[in-house]
Protein backbone atom coordinates (compact mmCIF):
# COMPACT_ATOMS: atom_id res chain seq x y z
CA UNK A 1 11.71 4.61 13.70
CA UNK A 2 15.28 4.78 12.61
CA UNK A 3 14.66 6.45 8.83
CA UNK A 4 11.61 6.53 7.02
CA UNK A 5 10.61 6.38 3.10
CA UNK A 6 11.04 9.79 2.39
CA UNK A 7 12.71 13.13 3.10
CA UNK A 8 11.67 16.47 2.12
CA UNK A 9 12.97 20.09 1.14
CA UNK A 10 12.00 23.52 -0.15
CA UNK A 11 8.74 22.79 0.55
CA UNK A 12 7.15 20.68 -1.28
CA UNK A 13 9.57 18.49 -3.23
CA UNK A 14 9.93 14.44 -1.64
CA UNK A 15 13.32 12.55 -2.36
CA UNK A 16 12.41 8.77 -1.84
CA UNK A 17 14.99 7.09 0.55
CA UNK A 18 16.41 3.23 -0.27
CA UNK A 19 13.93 2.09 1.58
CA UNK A 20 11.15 3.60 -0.99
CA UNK A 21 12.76 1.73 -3.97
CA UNK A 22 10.86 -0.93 -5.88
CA UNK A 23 11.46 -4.46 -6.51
CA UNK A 24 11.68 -4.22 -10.99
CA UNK A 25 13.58 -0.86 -11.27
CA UNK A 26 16.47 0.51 -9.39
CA UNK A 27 15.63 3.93 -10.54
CA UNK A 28 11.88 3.45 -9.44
CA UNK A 29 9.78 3.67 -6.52
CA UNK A 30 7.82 0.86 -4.86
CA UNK A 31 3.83 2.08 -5.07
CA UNK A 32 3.03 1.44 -1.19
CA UNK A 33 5.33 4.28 0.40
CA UNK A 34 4.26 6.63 -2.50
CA UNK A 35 0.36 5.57 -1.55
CA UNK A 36 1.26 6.73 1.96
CA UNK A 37 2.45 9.82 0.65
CA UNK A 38 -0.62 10.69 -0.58
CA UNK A 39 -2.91 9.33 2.11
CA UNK A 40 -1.17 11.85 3.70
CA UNK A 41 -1.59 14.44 1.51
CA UNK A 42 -5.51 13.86 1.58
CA UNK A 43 -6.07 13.76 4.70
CA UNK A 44 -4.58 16.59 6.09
CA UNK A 45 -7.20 18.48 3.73
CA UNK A 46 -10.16 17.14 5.43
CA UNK A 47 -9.55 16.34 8.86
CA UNK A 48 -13.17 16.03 9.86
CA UNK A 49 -14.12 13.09 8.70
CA UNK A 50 -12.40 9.80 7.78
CA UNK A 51 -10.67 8.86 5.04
CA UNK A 52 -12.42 5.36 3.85
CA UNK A 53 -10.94 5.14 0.27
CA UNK A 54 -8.21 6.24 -2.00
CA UNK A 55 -7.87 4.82 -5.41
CA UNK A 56 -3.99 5.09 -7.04
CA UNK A 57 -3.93 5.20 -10.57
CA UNK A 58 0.08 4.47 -11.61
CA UNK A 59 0.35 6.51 -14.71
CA UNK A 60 4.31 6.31 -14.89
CA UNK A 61 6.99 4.88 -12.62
CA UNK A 62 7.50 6.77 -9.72
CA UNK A 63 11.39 8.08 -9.69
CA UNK A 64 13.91 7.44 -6.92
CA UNK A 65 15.14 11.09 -8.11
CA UNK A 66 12.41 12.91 -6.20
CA UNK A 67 8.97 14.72 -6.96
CA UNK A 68 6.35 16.98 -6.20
CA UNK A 69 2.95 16.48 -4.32
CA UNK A 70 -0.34 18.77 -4.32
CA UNK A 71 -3.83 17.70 -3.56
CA UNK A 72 -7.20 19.33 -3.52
CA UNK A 73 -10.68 19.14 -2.02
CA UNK A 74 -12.86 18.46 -5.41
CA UNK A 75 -16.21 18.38 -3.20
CA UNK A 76 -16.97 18.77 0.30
CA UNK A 77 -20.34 18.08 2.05
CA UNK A 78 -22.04 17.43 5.42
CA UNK A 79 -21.54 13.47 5.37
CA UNK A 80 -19.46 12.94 2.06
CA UNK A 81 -16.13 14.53 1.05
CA UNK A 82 -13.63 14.12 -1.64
CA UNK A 83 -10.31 14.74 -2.74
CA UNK A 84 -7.85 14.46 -5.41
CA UNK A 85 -3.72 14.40 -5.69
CA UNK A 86 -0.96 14.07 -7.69
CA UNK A 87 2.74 13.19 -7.93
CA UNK A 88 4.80 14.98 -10.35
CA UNK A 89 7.88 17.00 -11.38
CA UNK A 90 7.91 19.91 -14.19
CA UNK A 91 7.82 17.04 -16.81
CA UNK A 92 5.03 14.41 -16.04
CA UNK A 93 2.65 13.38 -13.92
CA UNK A 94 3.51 9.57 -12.42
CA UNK A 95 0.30 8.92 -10.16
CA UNK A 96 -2.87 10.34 -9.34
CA UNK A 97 -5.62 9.75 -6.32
CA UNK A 98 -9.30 9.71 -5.72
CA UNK A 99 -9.63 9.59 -2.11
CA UNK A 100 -13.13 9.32 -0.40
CA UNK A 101 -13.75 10.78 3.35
CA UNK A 102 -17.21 9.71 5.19
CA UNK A 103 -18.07 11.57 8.42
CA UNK A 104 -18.04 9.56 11.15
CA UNK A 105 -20.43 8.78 14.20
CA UNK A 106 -21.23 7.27 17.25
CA UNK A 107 -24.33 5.01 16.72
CA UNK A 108 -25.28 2.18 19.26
CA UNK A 109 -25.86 -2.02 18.78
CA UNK A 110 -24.65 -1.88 15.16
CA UNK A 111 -24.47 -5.38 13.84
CA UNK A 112 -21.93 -6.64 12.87
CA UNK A 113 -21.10 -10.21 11.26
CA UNK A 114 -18.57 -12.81 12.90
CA UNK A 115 -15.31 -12.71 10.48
CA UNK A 116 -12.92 -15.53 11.42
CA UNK A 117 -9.40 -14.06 10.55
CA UNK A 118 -5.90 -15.34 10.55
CA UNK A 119 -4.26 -15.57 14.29
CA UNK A 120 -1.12 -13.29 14.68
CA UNK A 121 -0.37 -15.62 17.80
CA UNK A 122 0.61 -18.37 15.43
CA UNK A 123 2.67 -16.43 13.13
CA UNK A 124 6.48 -17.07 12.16
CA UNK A 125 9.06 -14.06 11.08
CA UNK A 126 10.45 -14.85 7.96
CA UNK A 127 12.04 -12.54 4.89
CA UNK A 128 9.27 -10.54 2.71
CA UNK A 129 8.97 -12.96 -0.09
CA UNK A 130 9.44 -11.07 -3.42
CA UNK A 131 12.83 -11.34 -5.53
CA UNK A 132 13.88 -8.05 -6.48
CA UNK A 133 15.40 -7.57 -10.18
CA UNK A 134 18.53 -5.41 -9.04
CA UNK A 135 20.97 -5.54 -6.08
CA UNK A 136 20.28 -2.26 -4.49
CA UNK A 137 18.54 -1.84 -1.25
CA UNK A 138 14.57 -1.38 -1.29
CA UNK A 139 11.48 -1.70 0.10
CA UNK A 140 11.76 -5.10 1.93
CA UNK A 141 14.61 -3.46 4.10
CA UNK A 142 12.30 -1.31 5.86
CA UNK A 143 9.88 -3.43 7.04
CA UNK A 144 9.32 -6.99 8.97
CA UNK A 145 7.13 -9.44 8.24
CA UNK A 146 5.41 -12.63 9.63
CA UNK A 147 3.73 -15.73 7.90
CA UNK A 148 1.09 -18.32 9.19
CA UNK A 149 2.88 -21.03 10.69
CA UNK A 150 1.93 -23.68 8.12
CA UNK A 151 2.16 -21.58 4.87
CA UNK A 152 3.70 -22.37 1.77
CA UNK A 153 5.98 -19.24 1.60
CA UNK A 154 8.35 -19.76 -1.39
CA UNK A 155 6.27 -20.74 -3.91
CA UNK A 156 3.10 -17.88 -3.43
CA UNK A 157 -0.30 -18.57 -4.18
CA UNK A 158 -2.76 -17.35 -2.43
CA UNK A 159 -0.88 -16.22 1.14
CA UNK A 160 -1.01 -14.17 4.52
CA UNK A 161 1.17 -11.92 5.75
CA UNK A 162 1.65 -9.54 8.21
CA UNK A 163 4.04 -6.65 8.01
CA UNK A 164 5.09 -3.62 10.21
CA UNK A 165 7.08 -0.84 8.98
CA UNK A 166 10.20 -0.01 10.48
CA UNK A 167 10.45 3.79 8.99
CA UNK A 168 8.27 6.54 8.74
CA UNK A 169 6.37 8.07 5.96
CA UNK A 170 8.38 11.31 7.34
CA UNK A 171 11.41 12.14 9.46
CA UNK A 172 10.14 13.12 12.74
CA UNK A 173 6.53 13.07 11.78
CA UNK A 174 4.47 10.44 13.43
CA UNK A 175 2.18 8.27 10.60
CA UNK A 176 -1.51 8.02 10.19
CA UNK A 177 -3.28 4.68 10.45
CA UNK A 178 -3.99 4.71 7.16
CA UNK A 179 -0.43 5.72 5.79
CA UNK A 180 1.23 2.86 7.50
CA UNK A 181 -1.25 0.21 5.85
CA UNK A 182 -1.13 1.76 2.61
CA UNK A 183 2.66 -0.26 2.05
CA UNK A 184 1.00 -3.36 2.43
CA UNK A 185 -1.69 -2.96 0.38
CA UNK A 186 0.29 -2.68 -2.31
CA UNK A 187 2.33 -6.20 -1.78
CA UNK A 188 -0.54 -8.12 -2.88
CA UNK A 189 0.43 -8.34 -6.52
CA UNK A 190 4.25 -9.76 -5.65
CA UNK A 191 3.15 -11.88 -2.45
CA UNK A 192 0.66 -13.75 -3.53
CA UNK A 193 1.94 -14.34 -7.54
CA UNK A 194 1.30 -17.18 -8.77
CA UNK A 195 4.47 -18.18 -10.75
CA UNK A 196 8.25 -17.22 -10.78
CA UNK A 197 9.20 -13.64 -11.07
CA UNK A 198 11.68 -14.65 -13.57
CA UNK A 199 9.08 -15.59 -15.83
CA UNK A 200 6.53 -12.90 -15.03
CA UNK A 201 6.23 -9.62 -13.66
CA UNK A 202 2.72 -8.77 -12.15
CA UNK A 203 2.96 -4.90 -12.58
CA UNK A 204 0.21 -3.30 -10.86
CA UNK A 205 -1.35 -0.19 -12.55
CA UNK A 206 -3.78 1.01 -9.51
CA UNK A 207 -4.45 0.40 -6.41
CA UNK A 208 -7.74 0.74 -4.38
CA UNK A 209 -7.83 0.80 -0.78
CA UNK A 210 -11.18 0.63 1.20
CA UNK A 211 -11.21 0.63 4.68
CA UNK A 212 -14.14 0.86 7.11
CA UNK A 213 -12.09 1.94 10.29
CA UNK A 214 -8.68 3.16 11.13
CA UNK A 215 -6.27 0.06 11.74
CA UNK A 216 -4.94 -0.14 14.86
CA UNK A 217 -1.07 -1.01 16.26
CA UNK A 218 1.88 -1.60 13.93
CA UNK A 219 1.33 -4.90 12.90
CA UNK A 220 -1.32 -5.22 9.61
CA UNK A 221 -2.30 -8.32 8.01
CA UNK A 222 -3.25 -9.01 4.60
CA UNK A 223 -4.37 -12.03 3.32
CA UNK A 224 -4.69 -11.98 -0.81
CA UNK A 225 -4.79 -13.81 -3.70
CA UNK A 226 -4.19 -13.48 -7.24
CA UNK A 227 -6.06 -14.45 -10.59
CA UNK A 228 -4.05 -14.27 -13.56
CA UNK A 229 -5.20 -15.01 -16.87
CA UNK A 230 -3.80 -16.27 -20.17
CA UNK A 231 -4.52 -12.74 -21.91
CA UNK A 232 -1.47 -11.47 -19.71
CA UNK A 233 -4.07 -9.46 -17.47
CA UNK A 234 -4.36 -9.95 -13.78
CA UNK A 235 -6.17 -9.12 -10.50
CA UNK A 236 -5.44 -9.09 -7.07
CA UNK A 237 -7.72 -8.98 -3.94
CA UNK A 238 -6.57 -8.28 -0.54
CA UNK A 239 -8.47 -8.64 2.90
CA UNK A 240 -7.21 -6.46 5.26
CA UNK A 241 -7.06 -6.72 9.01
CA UNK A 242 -5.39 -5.59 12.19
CA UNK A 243 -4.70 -7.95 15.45
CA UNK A 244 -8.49 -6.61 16.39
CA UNK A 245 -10.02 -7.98 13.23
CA UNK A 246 -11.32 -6.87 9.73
CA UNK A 247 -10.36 -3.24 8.29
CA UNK A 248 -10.76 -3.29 4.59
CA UNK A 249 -10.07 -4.75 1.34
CA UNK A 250 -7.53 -3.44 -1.31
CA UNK A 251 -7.33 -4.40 -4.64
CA UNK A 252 -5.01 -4.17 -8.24
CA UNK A 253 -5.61 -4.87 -11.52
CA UNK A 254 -1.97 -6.38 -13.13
CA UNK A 255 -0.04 -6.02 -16.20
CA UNK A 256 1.59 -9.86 -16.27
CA UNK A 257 4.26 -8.96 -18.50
CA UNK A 258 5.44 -12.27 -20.21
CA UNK A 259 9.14 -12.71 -20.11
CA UNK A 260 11.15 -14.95 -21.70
């Protein structure tokens, strides 16, 4: 890790780095780093039990100019925990978090059923495939991606990718599981669109994560799809996987944002 997403001083207050910058607004933050902010936020609250889901809900955009964070344990419990957070300066709030933590166990000859997922063996690298709006350097800078051999990258649709990132949520500070998928999670929306960017802009206003174990390795796969409808409201669903197999699902609900 050369740089990550973020910095921090006096404390508590996070200045986003280039590579934290979002793909509509110079002056805004992609969604995924700031997610894996907060996972990190969360879990460092409860660290005996696992974090299984954290739902986003993107009040405001996020600015490049820097914030707070502060989270809090809103019910704890033998099996069942949760937690909320929030991002904001002395003027708004731009995003707040649910986040759900399940204590974990060791139970023998679970069943489980026989997922076929996407090979990484028969994967090509190739450039994150979302058109930015500005010039500046962002979120696609930071991270590497990969694409089924045979897919149909350019014009989206439904689509799998893989992605690793190539900073840290942190200097120096070594990421969770769950913070390094949380930037993926939140490509679904501009991966798999389903026209031009010049003529729409899916704007996600949440994000839910659900994962049933920690992701292994650097390397995460999603493969999502998204329904948009005539009443300029849209959806996107995301499976979620490692090279080992299934980890989750996330999904968005979209603003389309007709433009002419």
């Amino acid at each position: 890790m050369t740089t990550s997403y973020f910095t921090r001083s006096d404390g508590d207050w996070f200045r986003p780095t280039e590579y934290a910058r979002g793909p509509w607004d110079e002056a805004s933050c992609h969604a995924g780093p700031v997610t894996a902010l907060l996972v990190r936020a969360i879990e460092q609250l409860v660290e005996d039990k696992q974090l299984v889901r954290i739902t986003v809900e993107l009040l405001r955009p996020v600015p490049m100019s820097g914030f707070s964070v502060r989270a809090l344990v809103a019910r704890t419990g033998r099996s069942v925990s949760r937690t909320n957070a929030e991002v904001y300066d002395d003027e708004a709030v731009f995003a707040q978090a649910v986040g759900v933590h399940i204590r974990t166990e060791h139970l023998e000859d679970v069943p489980t059923p026989q997922v076929e997922l996407p090979n990484f063996g028969d994967t090509v690298a190739g450039p994150f495939n979302v058109d930015t709006l500005h010039d500046a350097i962002w979120f696609a800078d930071g991270v590497e991606c990969r694409f089924p051999s045979d897919a149909d990258v350019e014009n989206g649709g439904p689509l799998t990718i893989w992605m690793r990132n190539r900073v840290a949520t942190l200097p120096g500070e070594a990421s969770s599981p769950f913070e390094k998928l949380a930037p993926l999670a939140d490509c679904a929306n501009g991966v798999s669109r389903n026209g031009k960017l010049g003529s729409f802009s899916p704007l996600n206003v949440d994000l839910t994560m659900s994962l049933v174990r920690p992701p292994i390795g650097d390397w995460f796969g999603s493969q999502s799809i998204s329904h948009w409808q005539p009443n300029g409201i849209g959806q996107t669903d995301a499976e979620l996987f490692d090279q080992h197999g299934r980890v989750g699902r996330a999904m968005q609900s979209l603003v389309l944002g007709g433009r002419s």
